[in-house]
Structure formats: C-alpha cells, structure tokens
PDB file of N, CA and C in Angstrom:
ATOM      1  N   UNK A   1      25.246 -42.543  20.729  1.00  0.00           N
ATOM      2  CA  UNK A   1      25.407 -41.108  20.565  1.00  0.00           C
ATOM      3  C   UNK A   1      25.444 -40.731  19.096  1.00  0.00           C
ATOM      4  N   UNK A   2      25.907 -41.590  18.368  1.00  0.00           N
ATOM      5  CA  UNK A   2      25.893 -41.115  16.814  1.00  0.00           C
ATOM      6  C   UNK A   2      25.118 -41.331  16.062  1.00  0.00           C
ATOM      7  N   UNK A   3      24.296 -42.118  16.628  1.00  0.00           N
ATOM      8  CA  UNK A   3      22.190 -42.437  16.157  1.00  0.00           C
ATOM      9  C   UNK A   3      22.058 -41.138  16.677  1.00  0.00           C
ATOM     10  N   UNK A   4      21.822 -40.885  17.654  1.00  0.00           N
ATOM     11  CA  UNK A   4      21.045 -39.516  17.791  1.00  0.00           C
ATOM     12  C   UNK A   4      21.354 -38.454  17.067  1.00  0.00           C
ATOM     13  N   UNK A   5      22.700 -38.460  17.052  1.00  0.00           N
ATOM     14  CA  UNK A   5      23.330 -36.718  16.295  1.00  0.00           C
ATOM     15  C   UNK A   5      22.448 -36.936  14.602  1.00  0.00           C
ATOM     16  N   UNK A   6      22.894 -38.006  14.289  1.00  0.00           N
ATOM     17  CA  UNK A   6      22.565 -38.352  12.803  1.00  0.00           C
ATOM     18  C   UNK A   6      20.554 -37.844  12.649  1.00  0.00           C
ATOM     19  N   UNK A   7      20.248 -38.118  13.545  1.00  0.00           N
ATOM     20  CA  UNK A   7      18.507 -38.349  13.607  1.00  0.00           C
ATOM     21  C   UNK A   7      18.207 -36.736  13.844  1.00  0.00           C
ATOM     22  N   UNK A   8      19.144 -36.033  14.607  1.00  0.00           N
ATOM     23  CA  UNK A   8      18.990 -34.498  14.592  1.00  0.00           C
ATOM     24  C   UNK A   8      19.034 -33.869  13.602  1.00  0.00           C
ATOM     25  N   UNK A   9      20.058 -34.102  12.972  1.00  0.00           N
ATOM     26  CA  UNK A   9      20.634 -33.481  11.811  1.00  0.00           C
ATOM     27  C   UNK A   9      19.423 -33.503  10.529  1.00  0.00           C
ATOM     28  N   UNK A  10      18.343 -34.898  10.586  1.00  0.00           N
ATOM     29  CA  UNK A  10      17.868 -35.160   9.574  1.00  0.00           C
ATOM     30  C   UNK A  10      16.340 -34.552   9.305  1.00  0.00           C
ATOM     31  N   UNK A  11      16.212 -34.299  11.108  1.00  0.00           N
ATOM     32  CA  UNK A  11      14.539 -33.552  11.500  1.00  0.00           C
ATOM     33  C   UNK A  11      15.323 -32.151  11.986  1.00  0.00           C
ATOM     34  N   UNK A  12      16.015 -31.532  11.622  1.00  0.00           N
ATOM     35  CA  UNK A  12      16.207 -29.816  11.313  1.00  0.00           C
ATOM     36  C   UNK A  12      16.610 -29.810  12.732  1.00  0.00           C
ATOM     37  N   UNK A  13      17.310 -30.846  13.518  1.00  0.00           N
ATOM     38  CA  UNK A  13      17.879 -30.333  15.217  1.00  0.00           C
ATOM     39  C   UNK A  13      16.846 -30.916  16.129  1.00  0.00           C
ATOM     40  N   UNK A  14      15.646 -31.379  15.696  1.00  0.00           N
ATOM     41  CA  UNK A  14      14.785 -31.861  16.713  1.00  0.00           C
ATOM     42  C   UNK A  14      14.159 -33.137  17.106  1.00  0.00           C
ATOM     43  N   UNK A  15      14.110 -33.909  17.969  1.00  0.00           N
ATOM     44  CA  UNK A  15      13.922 -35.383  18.217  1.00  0.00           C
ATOM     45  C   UNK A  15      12.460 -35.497  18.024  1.00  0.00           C
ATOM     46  N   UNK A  16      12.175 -36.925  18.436  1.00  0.00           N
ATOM     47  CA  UNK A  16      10.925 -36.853  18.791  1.00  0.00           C
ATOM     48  C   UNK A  16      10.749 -36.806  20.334  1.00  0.00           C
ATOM     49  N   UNK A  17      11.552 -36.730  21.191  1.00  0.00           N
ATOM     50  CA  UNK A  17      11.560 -36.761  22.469  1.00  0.00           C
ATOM     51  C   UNK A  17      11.331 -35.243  22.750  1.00  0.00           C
ATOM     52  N   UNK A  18      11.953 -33.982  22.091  1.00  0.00           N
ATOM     53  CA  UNK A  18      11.801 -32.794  22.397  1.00  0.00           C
ATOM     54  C   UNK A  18      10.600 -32.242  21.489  1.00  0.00           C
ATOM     55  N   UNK A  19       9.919 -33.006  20.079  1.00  0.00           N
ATOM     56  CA  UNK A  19       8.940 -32.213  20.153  1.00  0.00           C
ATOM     57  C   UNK A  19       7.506 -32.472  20.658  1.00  0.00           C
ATOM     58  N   UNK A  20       6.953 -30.981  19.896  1.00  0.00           N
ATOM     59  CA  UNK A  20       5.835 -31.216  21.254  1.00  0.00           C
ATOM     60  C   UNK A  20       4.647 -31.867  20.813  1.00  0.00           C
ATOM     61  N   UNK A  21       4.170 -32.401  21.330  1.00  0.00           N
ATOM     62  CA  UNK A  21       2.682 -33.254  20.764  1.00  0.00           C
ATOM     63  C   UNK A  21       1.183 -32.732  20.107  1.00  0.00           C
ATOM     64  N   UNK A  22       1.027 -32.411  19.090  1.00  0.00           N
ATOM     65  CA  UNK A  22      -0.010 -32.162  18.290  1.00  0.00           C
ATOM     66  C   UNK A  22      -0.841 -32.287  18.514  1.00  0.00           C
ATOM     67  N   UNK A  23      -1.337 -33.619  18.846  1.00  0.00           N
ATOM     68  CA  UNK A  23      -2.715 -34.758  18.788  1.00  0.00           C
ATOM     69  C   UNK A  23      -2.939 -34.699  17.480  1.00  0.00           C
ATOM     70  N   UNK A  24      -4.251 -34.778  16.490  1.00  0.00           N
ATOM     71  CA  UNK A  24      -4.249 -35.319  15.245  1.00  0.00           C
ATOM     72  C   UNK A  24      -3.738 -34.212  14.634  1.00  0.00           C
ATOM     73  N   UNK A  25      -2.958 -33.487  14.706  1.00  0.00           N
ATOM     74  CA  UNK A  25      -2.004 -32.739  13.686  1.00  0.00           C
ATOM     75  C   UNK A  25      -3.058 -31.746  13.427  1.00  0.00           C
ATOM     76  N   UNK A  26      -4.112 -31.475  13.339  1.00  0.00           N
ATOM     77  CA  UNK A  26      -5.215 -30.434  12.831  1.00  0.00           C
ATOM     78  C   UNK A  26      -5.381 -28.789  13.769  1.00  0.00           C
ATOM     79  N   UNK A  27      -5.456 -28.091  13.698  1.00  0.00           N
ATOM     80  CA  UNK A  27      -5.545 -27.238  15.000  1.00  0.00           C
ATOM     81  C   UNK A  27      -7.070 -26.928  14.780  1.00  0.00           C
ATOM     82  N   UNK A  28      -7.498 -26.479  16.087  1.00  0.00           N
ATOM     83  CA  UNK A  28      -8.770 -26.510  16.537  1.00  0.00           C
ATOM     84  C   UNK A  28      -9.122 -24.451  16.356  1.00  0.00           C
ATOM     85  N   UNK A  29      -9.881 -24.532  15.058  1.00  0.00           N
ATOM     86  CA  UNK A  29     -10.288 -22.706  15.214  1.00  0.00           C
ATOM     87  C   UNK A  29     -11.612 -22.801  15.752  1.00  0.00           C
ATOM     88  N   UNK A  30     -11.708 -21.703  16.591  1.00  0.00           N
ATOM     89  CA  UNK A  30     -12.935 -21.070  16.995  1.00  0.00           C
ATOM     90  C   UNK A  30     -13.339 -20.490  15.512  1.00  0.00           C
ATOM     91  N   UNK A  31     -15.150 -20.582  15.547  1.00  0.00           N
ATOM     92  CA  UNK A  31     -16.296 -19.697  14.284  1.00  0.00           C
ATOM     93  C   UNK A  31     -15.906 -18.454  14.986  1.00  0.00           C
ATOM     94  N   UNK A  32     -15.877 -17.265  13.762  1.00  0.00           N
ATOM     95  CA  UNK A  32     -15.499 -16.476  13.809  1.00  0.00           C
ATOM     96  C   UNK A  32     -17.175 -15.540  14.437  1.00  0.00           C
ATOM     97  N   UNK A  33     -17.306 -14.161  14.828  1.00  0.00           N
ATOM     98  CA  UNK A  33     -18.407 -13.073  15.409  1.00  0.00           C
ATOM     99  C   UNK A  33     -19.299 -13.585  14.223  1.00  0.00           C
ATOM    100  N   UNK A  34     -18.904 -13.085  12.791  1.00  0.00           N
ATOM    101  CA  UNK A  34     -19.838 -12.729  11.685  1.00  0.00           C
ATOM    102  C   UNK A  34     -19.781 -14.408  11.711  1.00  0.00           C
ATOM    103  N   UNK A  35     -19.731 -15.189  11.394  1.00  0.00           N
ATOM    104  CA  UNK A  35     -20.121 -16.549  11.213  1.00  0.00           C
ATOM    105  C   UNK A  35     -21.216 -16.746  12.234  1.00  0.00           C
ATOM    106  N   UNK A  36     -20.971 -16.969  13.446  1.00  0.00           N
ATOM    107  CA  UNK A  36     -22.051 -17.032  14.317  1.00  0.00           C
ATOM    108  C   UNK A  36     -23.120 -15.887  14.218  1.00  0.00           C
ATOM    109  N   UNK A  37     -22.723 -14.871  14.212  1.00  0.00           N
ATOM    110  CA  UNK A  37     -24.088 -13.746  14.152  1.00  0.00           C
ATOM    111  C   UNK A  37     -25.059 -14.610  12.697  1.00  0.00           C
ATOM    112  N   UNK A  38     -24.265 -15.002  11.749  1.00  0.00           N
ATOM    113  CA  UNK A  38     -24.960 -15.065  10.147  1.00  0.00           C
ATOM    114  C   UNK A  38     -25.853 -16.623  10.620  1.00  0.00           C
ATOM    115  N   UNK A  39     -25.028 -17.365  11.566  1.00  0.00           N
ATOM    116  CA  UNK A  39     -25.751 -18.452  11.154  1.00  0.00           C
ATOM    117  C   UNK A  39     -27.269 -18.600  12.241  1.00  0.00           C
ATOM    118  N   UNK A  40     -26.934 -17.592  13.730  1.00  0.00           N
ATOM    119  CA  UNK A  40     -27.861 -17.626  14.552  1.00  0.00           C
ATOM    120  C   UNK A  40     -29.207 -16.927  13.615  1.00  0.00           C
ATOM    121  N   UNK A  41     -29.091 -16.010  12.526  1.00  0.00           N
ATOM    122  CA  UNK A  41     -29.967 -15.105  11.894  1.00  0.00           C
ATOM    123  C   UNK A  41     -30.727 -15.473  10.724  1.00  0.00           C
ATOM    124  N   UNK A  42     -29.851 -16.766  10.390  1.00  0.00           N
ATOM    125  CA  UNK A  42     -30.109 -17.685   9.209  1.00  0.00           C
ATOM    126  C   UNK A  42     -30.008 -16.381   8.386  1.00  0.00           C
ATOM    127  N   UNK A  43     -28.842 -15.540   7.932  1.00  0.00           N
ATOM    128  CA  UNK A  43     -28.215 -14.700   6.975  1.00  0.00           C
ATOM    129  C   UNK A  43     -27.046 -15.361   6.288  1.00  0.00           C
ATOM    130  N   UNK A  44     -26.562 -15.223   5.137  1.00  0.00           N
ATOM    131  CA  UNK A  44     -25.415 -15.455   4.427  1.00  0.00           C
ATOM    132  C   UNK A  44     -24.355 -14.649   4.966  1.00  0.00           C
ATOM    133  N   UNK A  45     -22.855 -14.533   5.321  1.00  0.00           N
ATOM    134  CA  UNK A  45     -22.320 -14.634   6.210  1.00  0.00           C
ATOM    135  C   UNK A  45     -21.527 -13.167   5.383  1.00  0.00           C
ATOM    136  N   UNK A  46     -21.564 -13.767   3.619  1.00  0.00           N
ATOM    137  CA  UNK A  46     -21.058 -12.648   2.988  1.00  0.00           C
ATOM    138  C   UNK A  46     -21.578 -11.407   3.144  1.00  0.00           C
ATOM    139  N   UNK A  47     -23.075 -10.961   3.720  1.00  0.00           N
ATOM    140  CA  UNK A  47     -23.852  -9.936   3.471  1.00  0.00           C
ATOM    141  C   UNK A  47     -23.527  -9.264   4.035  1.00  0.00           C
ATOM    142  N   UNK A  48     -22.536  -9.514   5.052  1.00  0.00           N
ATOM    143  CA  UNK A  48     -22.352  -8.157   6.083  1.00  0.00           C
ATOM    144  C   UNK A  48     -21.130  -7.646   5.696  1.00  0.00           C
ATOM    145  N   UNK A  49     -20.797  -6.637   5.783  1.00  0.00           N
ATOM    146  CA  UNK A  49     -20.224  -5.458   5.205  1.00  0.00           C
ATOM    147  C   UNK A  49     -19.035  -4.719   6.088  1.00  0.00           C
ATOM    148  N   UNK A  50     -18.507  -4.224   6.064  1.00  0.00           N
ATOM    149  CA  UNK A  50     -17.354  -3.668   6.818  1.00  0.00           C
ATOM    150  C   UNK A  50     -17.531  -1.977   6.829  1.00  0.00           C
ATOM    151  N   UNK A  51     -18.006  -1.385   7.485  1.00  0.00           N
ATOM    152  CA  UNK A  51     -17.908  -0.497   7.601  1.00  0.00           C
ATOM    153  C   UNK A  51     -16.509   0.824   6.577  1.00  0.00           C
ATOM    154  N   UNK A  52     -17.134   1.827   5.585  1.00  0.00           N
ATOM    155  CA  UNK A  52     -16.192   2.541   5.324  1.00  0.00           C
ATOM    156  C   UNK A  52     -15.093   3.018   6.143  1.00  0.00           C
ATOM    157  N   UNK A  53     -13.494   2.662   5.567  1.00  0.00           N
ATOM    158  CA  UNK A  53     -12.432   3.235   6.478  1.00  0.00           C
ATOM    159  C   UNK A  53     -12.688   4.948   6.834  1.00  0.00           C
ATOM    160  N   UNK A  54     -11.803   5.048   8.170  1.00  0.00           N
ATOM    161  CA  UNK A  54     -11.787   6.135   8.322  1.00  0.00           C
ATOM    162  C   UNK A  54     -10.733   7.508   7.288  1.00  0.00           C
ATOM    163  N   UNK A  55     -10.100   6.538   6.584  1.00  0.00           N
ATOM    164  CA  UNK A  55      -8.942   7.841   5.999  1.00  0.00           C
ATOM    165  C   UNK A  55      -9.527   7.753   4.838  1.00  0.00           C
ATOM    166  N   UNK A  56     -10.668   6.709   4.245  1.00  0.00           N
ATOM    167  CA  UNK A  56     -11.874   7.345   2.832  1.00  0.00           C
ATOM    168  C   UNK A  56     -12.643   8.487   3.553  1.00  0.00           C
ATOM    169  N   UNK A  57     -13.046   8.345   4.697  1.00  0.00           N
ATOM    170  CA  UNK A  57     -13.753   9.364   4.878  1.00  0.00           C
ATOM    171  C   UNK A  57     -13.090  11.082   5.272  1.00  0.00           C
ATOM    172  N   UNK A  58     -12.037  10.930   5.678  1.00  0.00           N
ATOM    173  CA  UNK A  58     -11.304  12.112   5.410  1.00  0.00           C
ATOM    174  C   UNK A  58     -11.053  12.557   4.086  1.00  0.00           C
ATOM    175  N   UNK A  59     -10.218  11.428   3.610  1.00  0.00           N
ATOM    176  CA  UNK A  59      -9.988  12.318   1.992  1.00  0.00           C
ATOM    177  C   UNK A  59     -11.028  12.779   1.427  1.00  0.00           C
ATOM    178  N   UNK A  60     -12.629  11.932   1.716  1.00  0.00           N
ATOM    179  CA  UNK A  60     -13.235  12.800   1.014  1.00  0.00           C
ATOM    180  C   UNK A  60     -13.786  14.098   1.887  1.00  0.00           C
ATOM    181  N   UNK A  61     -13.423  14.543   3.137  1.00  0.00           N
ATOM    182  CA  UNK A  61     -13.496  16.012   3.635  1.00  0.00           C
ATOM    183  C   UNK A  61     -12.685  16.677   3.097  1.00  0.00           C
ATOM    184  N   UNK A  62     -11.492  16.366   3.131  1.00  0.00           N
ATOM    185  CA  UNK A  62      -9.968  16.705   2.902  1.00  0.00           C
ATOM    186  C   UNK A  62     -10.370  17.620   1.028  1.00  0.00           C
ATOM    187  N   UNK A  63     -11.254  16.608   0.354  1.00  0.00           N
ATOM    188  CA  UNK A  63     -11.095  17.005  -0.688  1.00  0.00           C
ATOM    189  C   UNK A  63     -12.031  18.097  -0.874  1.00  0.00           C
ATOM    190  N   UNK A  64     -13.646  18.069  -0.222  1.00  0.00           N
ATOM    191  CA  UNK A  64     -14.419  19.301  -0.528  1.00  0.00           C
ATOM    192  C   UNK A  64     -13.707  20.452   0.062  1.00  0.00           C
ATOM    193  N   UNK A  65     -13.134  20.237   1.039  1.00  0.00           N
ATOM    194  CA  UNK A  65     -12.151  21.321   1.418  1.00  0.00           C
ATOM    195  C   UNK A  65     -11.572  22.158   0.850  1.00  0.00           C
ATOM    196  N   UNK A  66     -10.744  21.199   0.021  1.00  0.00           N
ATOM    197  CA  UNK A  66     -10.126  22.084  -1.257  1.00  0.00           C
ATOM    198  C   UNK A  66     -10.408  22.553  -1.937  1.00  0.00           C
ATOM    199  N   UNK A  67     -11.869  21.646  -2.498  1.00  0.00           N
ATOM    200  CA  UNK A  67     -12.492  22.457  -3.733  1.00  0.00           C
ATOM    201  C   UNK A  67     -13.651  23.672  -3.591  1.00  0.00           C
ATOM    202  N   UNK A  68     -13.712  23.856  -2.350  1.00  0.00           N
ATOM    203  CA  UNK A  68     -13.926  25.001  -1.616  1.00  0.00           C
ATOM    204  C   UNK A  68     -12.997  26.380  -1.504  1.00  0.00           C
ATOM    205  N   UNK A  69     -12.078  25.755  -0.947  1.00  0.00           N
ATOM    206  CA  UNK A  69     -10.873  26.486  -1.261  1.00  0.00           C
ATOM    207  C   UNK A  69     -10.744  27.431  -2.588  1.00  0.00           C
ATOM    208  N   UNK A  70     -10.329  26.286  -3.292  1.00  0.00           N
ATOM    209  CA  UNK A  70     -10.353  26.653  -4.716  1.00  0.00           C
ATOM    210  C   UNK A  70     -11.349  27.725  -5.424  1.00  0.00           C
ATOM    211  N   UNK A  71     -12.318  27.140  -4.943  1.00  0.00           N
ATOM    212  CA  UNK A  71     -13.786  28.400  -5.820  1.00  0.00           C
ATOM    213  C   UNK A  71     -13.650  29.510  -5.004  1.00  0.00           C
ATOM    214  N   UNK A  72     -14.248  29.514  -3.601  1.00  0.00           N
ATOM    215  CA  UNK A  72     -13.711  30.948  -3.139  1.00  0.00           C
ATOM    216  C   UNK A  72     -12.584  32.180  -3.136  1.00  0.00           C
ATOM    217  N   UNK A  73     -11.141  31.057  -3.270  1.00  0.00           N
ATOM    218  CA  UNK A  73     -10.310  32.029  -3.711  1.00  0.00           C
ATOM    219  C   UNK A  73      -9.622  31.548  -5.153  1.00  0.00           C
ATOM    220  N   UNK A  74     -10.233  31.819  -6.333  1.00  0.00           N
ATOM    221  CA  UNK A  74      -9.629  32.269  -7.433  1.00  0.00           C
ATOM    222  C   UNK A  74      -8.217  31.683  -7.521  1.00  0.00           C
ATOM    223  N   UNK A  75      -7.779  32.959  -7.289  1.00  0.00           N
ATOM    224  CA  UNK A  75      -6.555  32.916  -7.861  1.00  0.00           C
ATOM    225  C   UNK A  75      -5.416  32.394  -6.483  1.00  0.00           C
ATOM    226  N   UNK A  76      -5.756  31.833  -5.867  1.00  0.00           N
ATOM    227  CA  UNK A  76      -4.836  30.639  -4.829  1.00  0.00           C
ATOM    228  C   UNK A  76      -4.530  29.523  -6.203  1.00  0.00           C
ATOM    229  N   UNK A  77      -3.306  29.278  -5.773  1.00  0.00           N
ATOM    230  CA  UNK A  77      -2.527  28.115  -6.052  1.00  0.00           C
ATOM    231  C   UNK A  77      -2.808  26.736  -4.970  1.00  0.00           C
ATOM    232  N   UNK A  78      -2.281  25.528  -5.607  1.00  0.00           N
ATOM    233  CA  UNK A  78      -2.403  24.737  -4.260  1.00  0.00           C
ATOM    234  C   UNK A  78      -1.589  25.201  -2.811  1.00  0.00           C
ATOM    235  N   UNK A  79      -0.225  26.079  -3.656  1.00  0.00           N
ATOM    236  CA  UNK A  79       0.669  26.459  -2.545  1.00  0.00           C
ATOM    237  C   UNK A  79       0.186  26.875  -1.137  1.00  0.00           C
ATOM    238  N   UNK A  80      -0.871  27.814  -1.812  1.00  0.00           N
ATOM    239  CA  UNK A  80      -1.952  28.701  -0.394  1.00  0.00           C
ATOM    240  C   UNK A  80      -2.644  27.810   0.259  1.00  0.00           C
ATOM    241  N   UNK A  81      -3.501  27.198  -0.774  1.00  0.00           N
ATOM    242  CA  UNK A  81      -4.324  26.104  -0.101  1.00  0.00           C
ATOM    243  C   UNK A  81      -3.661  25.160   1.527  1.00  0.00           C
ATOM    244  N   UNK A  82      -2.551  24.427   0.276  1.00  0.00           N
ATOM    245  CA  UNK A  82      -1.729  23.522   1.291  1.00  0.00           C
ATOM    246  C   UNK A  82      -1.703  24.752   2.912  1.00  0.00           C
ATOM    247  N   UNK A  83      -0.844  26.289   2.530  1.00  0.00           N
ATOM    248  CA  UNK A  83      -0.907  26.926   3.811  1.00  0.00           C
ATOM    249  C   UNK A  83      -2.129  27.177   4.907  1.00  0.00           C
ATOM    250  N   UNK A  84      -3.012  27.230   3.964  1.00  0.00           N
ATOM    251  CA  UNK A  84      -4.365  27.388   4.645  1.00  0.00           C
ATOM    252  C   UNK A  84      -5.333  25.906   5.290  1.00  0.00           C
ATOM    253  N   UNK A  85      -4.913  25.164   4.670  1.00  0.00           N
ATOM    254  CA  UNK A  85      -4.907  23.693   5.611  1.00  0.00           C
ATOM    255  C   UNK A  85      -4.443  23.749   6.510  1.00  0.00           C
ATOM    256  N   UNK A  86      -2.730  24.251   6.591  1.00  0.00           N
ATOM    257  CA  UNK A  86      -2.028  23.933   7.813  1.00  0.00           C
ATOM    258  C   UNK A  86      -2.302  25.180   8.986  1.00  0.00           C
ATOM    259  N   UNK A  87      -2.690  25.979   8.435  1.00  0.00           N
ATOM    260  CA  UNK A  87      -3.515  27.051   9.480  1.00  0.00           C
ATOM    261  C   UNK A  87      -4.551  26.188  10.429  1.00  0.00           C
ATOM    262  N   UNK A  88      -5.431  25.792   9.448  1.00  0.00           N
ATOM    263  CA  UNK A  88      -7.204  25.074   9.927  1.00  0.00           C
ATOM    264  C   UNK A  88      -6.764  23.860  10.991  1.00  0.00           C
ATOM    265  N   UNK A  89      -5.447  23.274  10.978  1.00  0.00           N
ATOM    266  CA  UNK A  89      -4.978  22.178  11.649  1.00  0.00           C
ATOM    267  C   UNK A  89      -5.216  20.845  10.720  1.00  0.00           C
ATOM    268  N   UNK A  90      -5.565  21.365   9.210  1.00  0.00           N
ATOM    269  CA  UNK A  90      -5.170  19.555   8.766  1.00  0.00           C
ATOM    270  C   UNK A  90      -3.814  19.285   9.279  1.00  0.00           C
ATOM    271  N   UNK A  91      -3.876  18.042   9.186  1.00  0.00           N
ATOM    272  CA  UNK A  91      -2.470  17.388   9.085  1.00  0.00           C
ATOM    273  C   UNK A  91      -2.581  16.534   7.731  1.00  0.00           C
ATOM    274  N   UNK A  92      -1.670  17.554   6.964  1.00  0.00           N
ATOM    275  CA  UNK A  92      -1.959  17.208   5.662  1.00  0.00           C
ATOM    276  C   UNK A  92      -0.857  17.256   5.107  1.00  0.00           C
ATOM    277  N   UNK A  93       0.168  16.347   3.680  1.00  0.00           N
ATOM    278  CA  UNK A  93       1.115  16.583   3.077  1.00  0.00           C
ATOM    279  C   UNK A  93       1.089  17.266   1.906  1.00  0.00           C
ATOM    280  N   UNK A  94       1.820  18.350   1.596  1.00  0.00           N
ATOM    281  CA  UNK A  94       1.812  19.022   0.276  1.00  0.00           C
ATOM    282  C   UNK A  94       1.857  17.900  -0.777  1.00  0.00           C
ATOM    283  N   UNK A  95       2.570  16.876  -0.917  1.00  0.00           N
ATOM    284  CA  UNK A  95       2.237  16.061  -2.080  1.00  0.00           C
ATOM    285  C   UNK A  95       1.273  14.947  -2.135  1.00  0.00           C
ATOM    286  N   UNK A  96       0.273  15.457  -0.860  1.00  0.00           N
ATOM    287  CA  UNK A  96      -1.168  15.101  -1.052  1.00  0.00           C
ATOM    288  C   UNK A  96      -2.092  15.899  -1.486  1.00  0.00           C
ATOM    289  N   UNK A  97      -1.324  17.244  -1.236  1.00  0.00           N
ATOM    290  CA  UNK A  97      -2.408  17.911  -1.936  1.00  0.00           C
ATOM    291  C   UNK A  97      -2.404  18.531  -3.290  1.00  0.00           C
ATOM    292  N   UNK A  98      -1.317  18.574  -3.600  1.00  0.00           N
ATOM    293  CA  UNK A  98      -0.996  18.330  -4.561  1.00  0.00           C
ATOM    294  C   UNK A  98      -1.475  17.547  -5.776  1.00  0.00           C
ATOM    295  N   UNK A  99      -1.542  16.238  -4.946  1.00  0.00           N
ATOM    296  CA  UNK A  99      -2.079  14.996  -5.780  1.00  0.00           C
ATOM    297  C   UNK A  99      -3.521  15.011  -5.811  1.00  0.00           C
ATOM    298  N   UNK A 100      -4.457  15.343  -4.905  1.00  0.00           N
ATOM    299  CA  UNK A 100      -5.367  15.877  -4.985  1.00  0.00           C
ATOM    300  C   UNK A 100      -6.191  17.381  -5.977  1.00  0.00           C
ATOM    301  N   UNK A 101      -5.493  18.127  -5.964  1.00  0.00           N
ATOM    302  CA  UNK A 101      -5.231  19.522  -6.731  1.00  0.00           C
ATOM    303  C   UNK A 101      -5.545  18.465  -8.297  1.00  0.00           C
ATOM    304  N   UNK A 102      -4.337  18.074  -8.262  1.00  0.00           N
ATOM    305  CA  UNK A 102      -4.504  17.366  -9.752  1.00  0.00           C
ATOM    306  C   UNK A 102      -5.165  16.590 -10.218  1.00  0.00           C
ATOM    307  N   UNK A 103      -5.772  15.434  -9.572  1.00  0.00           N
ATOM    308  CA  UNK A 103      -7.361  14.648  -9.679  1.00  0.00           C
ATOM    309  C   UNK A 103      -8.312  15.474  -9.885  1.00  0.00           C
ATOM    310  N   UNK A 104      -8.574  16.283  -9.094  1.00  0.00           N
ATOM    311  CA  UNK A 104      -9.868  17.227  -9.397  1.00  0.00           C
ATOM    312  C   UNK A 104      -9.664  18.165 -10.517  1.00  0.00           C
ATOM    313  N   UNK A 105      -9.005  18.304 -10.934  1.00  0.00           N
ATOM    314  CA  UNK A 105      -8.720  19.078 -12.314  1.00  0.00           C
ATOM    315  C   UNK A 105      -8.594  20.584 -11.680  1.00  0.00           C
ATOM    316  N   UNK A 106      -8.263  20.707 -10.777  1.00  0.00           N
ATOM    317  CA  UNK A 106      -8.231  22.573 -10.708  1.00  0.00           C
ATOM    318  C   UNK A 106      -7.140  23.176 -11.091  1.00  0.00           C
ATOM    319  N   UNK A 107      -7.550  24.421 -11.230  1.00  0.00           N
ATOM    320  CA  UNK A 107      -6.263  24.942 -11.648  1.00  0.00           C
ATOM    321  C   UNK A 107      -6.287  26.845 -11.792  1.00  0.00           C
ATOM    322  N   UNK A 108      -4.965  27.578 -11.589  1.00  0.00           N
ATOM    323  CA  UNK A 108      -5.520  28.847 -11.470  1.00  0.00           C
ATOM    324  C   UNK A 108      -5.660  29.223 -12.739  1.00  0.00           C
ATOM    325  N   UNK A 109      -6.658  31.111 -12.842  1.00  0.00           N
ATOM    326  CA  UNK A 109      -6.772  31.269 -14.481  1.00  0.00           C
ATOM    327  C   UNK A 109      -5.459  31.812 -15.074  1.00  0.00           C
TER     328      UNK A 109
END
C-alpha cells in the first residue's frame, strides 16, 4: 500500500493501471477541406483566401453612411448623425461613431 501511494503522488495521482492507453503517443489528424481541395487541384494550399469578414463589410457601409450624412446635412454634429442611425435601425454605438466621425476627418463649420 505504500508503493502505490508513493507512485501516485509522483505521476500527479495517476497509475499506470488507471491511465489510458495512447498507442505510439502521436495523435492521428485528419487533412484539413483546403489541404485536400489544394492537393486534388495540384494548387498551393496558401492561395486560397478567406473570404472578407462580415463586420469589415459593415463598417465600411456604416461609414459611407455617415459621410453621407455628413455632406447632406451641414451643420449635423455626430450627435444627430448617431440619432439618425438609430432612427434607420443601425445598431450602432455612439463611441463608434464617434470614432468613426474622427477617422474621417469631419467636422461641423
């Protein structure tokens, strides 16, 4: 009994009787879609591309939006803007637009 406790203590609580069997210790991955698509096509595997996210492609609506905004009405602040987003149904944060407002350089006269 005091071989064993000692042999627990030394492999973090676990025997070799309770753990579980590996086989050669290596794990077995499946080739990934783009690996197989690249190699059935004889293509380089890097060439394929990931499609643009969807929240680049909002911000950049999000942003002609604004700068739409902006030219048509003058003398709006982002304050209006931000209101007039939340009219249109963006779901949009004032200190996004904000942060936006200020990248694009606008500003009232």
């Amino acid at each position: 009994m005091g071989k064993q406790r000692h042999r627990q203590r030394n492999q973090g609580g676990t025997t070799t009787e309770t753990r579980p069997q590996t086989g050669s210790g290596v794990a077995q991955f499946s080739v990934s879609e783009v690996a197989q698509f690249s190699m059935s096509v004889d293509k380089n595997r890097t060439t394929q591309r990931r499609p643009a996210p969807v929240a680049d492609i909002e911000e950049h609506k999000l942003r002609q939006r604004i700068r739409e905004l902006a030219r048509r009405h003058v003398r709006w602040g982002r304050r209006l803007v931000y209101r007039r987003l939340q009219i249109e149904g963006w779901s949009v944060n004032h200190k996004r637009v904000q942060r936006i407002w200020r990248e694009e350089g606008l500003q009232r006269p």
